[in-house]
C-alpha atoms as a PDB file:
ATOM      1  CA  UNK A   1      77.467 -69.451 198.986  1.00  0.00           C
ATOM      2  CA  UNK A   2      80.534 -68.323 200.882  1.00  0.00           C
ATOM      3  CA  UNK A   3      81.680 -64.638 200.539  1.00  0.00           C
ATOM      4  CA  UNK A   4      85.350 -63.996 198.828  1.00  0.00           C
ATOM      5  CA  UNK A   5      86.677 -60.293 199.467  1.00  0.00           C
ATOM      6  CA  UNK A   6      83.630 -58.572 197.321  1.00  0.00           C
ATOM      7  CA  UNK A   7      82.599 -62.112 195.360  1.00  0.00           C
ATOM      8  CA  UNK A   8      79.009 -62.695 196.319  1.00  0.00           C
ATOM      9  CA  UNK A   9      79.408 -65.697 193.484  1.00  0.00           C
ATOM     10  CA  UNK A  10      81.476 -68.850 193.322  1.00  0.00           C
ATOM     11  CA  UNK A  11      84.998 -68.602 191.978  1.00  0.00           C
ATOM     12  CA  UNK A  12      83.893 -70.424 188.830  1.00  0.00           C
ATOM     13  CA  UNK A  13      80.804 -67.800 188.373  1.00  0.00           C
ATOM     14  CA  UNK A  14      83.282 -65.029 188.784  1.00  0.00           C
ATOM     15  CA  UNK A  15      85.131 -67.097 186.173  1.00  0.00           C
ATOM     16  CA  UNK A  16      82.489 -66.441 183.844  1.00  0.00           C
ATOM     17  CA  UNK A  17      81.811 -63.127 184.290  1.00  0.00           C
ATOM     18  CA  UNK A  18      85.510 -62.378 183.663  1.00  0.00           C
ATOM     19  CA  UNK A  19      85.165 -64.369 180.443  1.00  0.00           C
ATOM     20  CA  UNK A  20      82.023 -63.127 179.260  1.00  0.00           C
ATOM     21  CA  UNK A  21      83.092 -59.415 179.701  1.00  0.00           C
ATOM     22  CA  UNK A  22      85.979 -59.131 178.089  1.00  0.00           C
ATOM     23  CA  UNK A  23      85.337 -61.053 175.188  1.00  0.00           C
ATOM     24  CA  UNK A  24      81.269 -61.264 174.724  1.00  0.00           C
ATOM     25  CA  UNK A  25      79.329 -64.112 173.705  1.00  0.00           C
ATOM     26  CA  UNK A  26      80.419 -68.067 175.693  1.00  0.00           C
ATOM     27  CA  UNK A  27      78.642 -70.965 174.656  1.00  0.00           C
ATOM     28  CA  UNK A  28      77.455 -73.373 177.394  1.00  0.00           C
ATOM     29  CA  UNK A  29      79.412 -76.477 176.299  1.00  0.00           C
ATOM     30  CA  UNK A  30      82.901 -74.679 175.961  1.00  0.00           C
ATOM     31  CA  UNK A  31      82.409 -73.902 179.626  1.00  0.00           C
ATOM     32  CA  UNK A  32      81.490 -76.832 180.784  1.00  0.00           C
ATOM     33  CA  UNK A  33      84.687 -78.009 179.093  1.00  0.00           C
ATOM     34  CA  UNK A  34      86.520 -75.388 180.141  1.00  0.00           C
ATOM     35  CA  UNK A  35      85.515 -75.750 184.014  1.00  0.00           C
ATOM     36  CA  UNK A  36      85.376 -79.861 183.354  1.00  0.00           C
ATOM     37  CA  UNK A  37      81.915 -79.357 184.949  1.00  0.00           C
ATOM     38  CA  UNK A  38      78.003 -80.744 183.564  1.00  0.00           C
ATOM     39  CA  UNK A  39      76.390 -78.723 181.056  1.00  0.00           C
ATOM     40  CA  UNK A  40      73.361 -78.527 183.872  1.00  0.00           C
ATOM     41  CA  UNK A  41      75.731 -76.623 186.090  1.00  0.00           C
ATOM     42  CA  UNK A  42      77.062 -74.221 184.034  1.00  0.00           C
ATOM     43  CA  UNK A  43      73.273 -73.778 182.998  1.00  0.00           C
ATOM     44  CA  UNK A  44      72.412 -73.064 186.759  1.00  0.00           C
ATOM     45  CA  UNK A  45      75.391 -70.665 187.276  1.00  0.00           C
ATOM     46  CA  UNK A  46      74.550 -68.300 183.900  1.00  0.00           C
ATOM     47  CA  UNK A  47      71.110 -68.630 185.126  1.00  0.00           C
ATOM     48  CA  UNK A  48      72.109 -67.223 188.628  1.00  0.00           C
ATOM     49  CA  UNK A  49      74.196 -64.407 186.822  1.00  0.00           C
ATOM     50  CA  UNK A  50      71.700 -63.484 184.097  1.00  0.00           C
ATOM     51  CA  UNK A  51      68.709 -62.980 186.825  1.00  0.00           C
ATOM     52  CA  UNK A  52      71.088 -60.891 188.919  1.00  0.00           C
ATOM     53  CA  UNK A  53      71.274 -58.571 185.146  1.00  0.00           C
ATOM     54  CA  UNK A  54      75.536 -59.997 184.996  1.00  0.00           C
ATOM     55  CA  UNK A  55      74.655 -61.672 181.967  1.00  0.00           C
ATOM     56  CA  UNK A  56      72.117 -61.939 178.764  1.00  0.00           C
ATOM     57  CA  UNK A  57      70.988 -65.465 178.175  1.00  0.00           C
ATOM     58  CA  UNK A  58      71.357 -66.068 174.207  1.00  0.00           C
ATOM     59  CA  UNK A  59      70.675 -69.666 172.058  1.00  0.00           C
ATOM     60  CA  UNK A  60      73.135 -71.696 172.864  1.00  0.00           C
ATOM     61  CA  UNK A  61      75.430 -69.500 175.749  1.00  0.00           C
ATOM     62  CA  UNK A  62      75.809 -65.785 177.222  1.00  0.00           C
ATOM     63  CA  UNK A  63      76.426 -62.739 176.172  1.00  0.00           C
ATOM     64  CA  UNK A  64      77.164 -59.438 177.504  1.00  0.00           C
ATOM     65  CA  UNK A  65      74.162 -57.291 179.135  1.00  0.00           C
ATOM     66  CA  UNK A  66      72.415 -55.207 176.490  1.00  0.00           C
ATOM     67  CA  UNK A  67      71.982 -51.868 178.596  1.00  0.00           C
ATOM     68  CA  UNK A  68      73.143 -51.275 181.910  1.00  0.00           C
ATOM     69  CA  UNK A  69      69.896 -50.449 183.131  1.00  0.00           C
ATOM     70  CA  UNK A  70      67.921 -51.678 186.474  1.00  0.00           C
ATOM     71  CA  UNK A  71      65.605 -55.036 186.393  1.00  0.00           C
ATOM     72  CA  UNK A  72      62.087 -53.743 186.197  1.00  0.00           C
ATOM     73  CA  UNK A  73      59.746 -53.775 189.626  1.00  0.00           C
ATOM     74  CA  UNK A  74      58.040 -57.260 188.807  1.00  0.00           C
ATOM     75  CA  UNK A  75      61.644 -58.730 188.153  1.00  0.00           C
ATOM     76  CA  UNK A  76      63.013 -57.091 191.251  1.00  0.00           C
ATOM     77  CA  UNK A  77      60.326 -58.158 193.425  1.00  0.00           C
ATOM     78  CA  UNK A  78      60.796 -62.160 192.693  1.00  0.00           C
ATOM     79  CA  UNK A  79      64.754 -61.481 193.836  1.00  0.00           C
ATOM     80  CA  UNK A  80      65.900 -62.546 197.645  1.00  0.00           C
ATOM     81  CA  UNK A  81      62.397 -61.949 199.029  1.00  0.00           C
ATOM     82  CA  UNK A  82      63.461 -64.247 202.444  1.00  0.00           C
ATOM     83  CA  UNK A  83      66.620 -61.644 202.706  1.00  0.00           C
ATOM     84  CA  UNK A  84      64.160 -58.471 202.043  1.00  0.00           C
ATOM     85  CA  UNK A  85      62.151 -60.174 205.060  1.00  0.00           C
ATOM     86  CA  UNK A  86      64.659 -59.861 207.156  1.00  0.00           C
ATOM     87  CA  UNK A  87      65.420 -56.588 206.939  1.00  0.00           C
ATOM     88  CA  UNK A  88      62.420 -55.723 207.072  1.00  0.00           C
ATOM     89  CA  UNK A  89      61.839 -57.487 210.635  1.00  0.00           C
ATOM     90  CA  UNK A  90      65.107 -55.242 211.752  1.00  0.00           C
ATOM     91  CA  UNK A  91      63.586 -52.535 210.489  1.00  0.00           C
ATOM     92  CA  UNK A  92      60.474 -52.313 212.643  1.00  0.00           C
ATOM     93  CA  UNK A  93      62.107 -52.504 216.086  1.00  0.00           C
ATOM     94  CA  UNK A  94      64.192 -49.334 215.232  1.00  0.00           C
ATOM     95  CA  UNK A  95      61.006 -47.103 213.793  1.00  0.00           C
ATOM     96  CA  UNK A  96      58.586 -45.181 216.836  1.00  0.00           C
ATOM     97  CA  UNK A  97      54.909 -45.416 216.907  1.00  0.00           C
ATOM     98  CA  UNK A  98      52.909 -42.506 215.694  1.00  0.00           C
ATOM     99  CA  UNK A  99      56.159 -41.460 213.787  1.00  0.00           C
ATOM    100  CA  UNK A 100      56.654 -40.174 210.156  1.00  0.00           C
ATOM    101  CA  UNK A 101      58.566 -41.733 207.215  1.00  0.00           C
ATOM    102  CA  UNK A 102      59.671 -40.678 203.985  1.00  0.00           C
ATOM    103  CA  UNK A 103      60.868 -43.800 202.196  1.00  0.00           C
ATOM    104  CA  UNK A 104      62.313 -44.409 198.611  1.00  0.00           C
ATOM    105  CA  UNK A 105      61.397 -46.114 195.474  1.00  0.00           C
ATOM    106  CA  UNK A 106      62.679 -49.605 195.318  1.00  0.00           C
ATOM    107  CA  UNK A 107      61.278 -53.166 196.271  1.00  0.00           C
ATOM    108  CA  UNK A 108      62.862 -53.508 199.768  1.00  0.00           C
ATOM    109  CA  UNK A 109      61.389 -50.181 200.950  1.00  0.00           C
ATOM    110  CA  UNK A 110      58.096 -51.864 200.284  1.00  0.00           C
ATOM    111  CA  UNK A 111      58.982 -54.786 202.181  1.00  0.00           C
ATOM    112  CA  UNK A 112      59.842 -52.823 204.757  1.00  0.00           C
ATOM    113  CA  UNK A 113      56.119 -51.044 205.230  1.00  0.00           C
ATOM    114  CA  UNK A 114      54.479 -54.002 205.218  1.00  0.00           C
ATOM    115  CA  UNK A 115      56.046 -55.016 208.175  1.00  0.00           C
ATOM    116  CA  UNK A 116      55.288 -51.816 210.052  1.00  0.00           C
ATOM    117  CA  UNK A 117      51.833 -52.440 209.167  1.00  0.00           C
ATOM    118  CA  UNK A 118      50.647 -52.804 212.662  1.00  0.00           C
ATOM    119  CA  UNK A 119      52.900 -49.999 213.815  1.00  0.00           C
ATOM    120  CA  UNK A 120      49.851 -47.134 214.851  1.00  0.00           C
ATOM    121  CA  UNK A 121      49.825 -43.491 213.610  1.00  0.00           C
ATOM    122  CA  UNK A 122      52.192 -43.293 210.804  1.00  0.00           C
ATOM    123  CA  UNK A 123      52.527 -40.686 208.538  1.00  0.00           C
ATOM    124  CA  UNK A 124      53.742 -41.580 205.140  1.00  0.00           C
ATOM    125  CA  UNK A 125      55.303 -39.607 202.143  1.00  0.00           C
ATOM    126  CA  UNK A 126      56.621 -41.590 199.416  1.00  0.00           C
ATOM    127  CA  UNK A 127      57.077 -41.660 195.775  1.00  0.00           C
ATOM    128  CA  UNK A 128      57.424 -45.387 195.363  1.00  0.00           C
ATOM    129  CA  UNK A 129      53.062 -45.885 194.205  1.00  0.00           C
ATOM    130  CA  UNK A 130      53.350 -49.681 196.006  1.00  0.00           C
ATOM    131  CA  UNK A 131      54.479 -47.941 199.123  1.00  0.00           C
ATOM    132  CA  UNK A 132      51.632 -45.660 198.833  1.00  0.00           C
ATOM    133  CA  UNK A 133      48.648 -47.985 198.417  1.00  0.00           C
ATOM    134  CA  UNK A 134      50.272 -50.769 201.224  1.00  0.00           C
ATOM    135  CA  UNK A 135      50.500 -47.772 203.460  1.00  0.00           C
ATOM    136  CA  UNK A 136      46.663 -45.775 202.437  1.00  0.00           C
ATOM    137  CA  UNK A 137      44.935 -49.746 203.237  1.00  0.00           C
ATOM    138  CA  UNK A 138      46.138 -48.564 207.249  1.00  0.00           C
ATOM    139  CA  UNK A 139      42.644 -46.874 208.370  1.00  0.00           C
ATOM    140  CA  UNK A 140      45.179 -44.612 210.941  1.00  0.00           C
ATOM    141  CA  UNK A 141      48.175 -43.723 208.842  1.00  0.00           C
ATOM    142  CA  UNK A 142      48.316 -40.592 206.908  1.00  0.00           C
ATOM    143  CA  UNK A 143      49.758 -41.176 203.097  1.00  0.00           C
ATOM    144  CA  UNK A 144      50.914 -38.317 200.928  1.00  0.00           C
ATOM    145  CA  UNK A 145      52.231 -38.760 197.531  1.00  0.00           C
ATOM    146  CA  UNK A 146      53.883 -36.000 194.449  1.00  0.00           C
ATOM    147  CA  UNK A 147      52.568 -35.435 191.301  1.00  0.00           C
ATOM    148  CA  UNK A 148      54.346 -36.221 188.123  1.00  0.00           C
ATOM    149  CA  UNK A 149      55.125 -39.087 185.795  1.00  0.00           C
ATOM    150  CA  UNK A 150      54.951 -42.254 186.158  1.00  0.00           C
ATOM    151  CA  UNK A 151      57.731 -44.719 185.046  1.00  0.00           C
ATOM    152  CA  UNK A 152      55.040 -47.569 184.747  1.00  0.00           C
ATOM    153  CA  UNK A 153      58.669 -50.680 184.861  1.00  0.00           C
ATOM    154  CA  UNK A 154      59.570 -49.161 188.255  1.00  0.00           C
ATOM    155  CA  UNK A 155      55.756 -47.627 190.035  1.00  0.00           C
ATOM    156  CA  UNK A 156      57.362 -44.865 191.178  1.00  0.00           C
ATOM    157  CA  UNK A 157      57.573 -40.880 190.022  1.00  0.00           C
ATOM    158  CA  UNK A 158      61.027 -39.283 190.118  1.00  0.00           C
ATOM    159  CA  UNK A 159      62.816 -35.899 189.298  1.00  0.00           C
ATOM    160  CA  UNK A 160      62.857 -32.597 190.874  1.00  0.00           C
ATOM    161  CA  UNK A 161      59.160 -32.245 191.620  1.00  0.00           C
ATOM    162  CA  UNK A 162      59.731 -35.245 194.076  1.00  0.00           C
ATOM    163  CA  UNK A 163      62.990 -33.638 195.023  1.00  0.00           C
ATOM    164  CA  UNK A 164      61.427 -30.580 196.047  1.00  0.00           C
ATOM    165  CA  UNK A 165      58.305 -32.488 197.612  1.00  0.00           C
ATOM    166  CA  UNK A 166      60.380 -34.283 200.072  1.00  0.00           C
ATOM    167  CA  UNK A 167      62.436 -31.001 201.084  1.00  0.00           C
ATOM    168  CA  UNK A 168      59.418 -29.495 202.213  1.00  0.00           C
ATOM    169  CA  UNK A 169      58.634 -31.766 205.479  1.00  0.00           C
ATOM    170  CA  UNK A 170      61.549 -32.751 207.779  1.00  0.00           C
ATOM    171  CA  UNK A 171      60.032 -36.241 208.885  1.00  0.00           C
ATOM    172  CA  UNK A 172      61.519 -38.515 211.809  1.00  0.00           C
ATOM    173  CA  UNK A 173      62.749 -41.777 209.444  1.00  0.00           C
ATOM    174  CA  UNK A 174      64.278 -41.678 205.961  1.00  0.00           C
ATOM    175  CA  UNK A 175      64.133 -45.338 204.486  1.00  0.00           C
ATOM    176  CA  UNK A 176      66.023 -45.862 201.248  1.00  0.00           C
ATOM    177  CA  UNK A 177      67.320 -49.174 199.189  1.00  0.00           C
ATOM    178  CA  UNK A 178      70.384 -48.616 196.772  1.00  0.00           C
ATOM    179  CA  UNK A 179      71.246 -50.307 193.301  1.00  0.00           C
ATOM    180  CA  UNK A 180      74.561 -51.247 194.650  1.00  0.00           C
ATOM    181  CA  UNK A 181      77.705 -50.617 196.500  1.00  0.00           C
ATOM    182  CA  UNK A 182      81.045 -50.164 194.847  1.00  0.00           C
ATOM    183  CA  UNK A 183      84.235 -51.834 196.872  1.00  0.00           C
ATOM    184  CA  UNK A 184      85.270 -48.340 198.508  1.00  0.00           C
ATOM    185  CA  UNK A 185      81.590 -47.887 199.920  1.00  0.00           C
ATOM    186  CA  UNK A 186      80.198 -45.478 196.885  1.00  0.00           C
ATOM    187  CA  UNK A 187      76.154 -45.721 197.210  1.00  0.00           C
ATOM    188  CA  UNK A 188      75.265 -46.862 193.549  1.00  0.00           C
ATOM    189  CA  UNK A 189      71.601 -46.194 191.693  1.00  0.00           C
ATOM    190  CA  UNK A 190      70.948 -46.721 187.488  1.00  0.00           C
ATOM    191  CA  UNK A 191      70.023 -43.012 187.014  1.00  0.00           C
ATOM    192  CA  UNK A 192      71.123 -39.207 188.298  1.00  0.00           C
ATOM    193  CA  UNK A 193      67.029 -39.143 189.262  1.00  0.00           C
ATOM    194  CA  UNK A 194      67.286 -41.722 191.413  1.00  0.00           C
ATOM    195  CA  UNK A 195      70.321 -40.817 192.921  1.00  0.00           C
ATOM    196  CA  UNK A 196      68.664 -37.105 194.367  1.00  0.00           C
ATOM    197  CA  UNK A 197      65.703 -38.371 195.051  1.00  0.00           C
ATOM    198  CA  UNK A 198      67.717 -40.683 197.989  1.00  0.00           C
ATOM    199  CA  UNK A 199      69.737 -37.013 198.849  1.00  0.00           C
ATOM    200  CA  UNK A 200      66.487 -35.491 198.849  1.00  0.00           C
ATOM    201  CA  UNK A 201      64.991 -38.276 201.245  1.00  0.00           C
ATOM    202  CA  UNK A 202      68.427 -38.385 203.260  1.00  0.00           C
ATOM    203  CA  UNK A 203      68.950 -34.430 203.648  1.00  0.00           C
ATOM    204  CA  UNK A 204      65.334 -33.980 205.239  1.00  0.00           C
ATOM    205  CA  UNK A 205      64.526 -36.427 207.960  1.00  0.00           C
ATOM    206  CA  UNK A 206      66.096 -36.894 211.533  1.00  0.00           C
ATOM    207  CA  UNK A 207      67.444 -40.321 210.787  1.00  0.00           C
ATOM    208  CA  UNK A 208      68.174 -42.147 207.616  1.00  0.00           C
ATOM    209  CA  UNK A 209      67.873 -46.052 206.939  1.00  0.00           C
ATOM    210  CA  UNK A 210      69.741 -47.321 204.520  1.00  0.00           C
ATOM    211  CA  UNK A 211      68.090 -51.060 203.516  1.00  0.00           C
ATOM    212  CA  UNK A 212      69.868 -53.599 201.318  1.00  0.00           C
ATOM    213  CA  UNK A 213      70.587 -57.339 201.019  1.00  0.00           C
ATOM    214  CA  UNK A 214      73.734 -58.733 200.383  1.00  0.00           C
ATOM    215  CA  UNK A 215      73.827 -58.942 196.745  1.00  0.00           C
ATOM    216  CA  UNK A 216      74.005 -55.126 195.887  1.00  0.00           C
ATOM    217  CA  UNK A 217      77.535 -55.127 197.325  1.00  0.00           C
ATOM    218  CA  UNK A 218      78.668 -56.904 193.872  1.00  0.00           C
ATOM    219  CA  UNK A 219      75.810 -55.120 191.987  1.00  0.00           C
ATOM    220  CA  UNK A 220      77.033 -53.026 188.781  1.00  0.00           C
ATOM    221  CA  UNK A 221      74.762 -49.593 189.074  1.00  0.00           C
ATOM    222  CA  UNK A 222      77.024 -46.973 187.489  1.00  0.00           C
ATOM    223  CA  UNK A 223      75.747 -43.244 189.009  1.00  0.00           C
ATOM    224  CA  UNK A 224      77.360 -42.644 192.365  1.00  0.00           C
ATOM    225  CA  UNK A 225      75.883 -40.763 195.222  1.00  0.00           C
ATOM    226  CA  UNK A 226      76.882 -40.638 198.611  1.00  0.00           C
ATOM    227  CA  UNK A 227      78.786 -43.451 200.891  1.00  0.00           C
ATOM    228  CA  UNK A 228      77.456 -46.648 202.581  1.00  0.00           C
ATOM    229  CA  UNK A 229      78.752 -44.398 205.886  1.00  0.00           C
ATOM    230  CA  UNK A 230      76.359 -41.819 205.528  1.00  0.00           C
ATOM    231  CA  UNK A 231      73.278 -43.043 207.119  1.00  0.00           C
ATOM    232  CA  UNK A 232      72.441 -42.870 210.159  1.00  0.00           C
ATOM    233  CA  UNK A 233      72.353 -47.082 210.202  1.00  0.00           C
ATOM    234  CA  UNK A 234      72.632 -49.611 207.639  1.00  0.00           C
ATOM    235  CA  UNK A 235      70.584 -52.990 207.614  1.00  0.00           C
ATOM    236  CA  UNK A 236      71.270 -55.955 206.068  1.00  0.00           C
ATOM    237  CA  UNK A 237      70.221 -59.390 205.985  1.00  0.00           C
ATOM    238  CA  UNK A 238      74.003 -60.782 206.126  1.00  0.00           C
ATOM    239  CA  UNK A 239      77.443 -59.255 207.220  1.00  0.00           C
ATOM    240  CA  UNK A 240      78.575 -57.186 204.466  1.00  0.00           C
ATOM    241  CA  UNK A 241      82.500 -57.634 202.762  1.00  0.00           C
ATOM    242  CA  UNK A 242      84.945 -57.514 205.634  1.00  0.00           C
ATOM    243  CA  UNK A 243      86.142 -53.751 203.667  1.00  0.00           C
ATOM    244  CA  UNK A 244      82.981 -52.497 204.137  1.00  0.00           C
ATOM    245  CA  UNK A 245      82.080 -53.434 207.743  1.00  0.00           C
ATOM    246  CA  UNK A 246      85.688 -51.774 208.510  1.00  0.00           C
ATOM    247  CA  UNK A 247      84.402 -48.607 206.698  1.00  0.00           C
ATOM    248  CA  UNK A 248      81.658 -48.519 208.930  1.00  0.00           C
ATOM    249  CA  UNK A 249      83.240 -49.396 212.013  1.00  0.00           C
ATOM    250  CA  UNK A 250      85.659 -46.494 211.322  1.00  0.00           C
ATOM    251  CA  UNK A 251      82.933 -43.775 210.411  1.00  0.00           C
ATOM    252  CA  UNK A 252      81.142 -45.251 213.691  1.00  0.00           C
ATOM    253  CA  UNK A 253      77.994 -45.833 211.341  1.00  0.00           C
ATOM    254  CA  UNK A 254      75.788 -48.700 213.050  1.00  0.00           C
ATOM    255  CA  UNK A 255      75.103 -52.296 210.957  1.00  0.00           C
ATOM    256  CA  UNK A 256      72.191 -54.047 212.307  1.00  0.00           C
ATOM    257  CA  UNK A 257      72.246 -57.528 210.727  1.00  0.00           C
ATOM    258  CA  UNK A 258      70.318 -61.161 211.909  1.00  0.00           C
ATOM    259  CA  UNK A 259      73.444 -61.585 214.037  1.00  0.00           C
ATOM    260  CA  UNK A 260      74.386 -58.592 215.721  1.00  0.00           C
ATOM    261  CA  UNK A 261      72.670 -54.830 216.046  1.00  0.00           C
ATOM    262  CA  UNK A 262      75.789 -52.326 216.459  1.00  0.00           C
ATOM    263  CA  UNK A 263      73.386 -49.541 216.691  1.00  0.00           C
ATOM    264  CA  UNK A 264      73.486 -49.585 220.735  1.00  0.00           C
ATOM    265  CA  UNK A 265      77.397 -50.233 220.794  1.00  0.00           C
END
């Protein structure tokens, strides 16, 4: 799949989408007419679309999403896990030994400490509870975790008990995932919680990581929060939309993909 300006999908799929959101439900067979396409295809694009939460699969076609909410943890987990590698792998060569980390809810964050495991002497705070129990398995890394809440879809405890827990240590790494990225760079999450607890994480640590595969930049999260600029580096598993690697270029933030590490530049 080719990128197109900000069009992580095909032109047909962003077809669809079009369709589908401005006038609701589509039934399979008038777009397979419509696109002069198989019925199978059209069943793998709305497939492709309703899995990425673009679409709700109903009998017999699509439908706009019910709530504009995030996929829960189990859901988010079986999405890109080869791209979530990656970063991950980038990750490591750009985080010290014996160094400390506050990193974020989120799926890729997780990724991303179990590929430090290995790394000796960390010192962990997190509010994302998979985080926590990858990281407490390490016999020499130190794990500390807030108190509140649970939100048992997402394994993690937000709001401003966790705000103020990560404002009181000033650690070396801040690592973070996003819900999305708008087309001018705005740093995307599904609720105002989630959006301070990243400020929170960002505002207290010598360098923040910002972690996301390629599909958040066409991602619909709807609270903003900061710019895709404002880390200290980006990672990603594939070269972001040519408007966003010219933000970045301009704002002198470093991208470290598979193909090139600007971070050194």
């Amino acid at each position: 799949m080719q990128w197109s300006g900000f069009a992580l999908y095909s032109e047909r799929q962003n077809l669809i989408l079009d369709e589908v959101h401005k006038h609701g439900f589509v039934s399979i067979d008038r777009m397979a007419d419509r696109y002069q396409v198989s019925t199978q295809t059209i069943r793998r694009d709305v497939n492709l679309l309703s899995e990425a939460g673009e679409l709700r699969r109903v009998r017999g076609g699509v439908d706009k999403p019910v709530l504009r909410s995030n996929l829960n943890y189990a859901r988010r987990s079986a999405l890109n896990p080869r791209e979530k590698q990656i970063i991950a792998s980038l990750v490591v060569d750009h985080v010290a030994d014996g160094s400390s980390l506050a990193i974020s809810i989120g799926t890729t964050p997780e990724i991303v400490i179990e590929a430090l495991i290995g790394k000796p002497n960390l010192r962990i705070f997190t509010n994302n509870l998979n985080v926590a129990m990858l990281a407490s398995a390490q016999s020499d890394w130190q794990v500390t975790i807030p108190g509140g809440s649970i939100r048992p879809h997402d394994r993690d405890v937000l709001g401003p008990a966790v705000e103020e827990f990560f404002a009181k240590y000033r650690v070396d790494y801040g690592i973070f995932g996003v819900g999305g990225v708008s087309p001018s760079g705005n740093l995307l999450d599904f609720t105002e919680d989630e959006v301070a607890c990243r400020a929170a994480i960002q505002a207290n640590c010598n360098e923040s990581y910002l972690v996301l595969d390629h599909s958040k930049f066409s991602r619909r999260a709807f609270v903003r929060g900061g710019v895709i600029s404002s880390p200290t580096k980006v990672f990603c598993d594939d070269t972001p939309p040519t408007p966003i690697v010219d933000l970045l270029k301009a704002s002198q933030t470093p991208l470290i993909t598979p193909e090139k590490d600007t971070s050194h530049a």
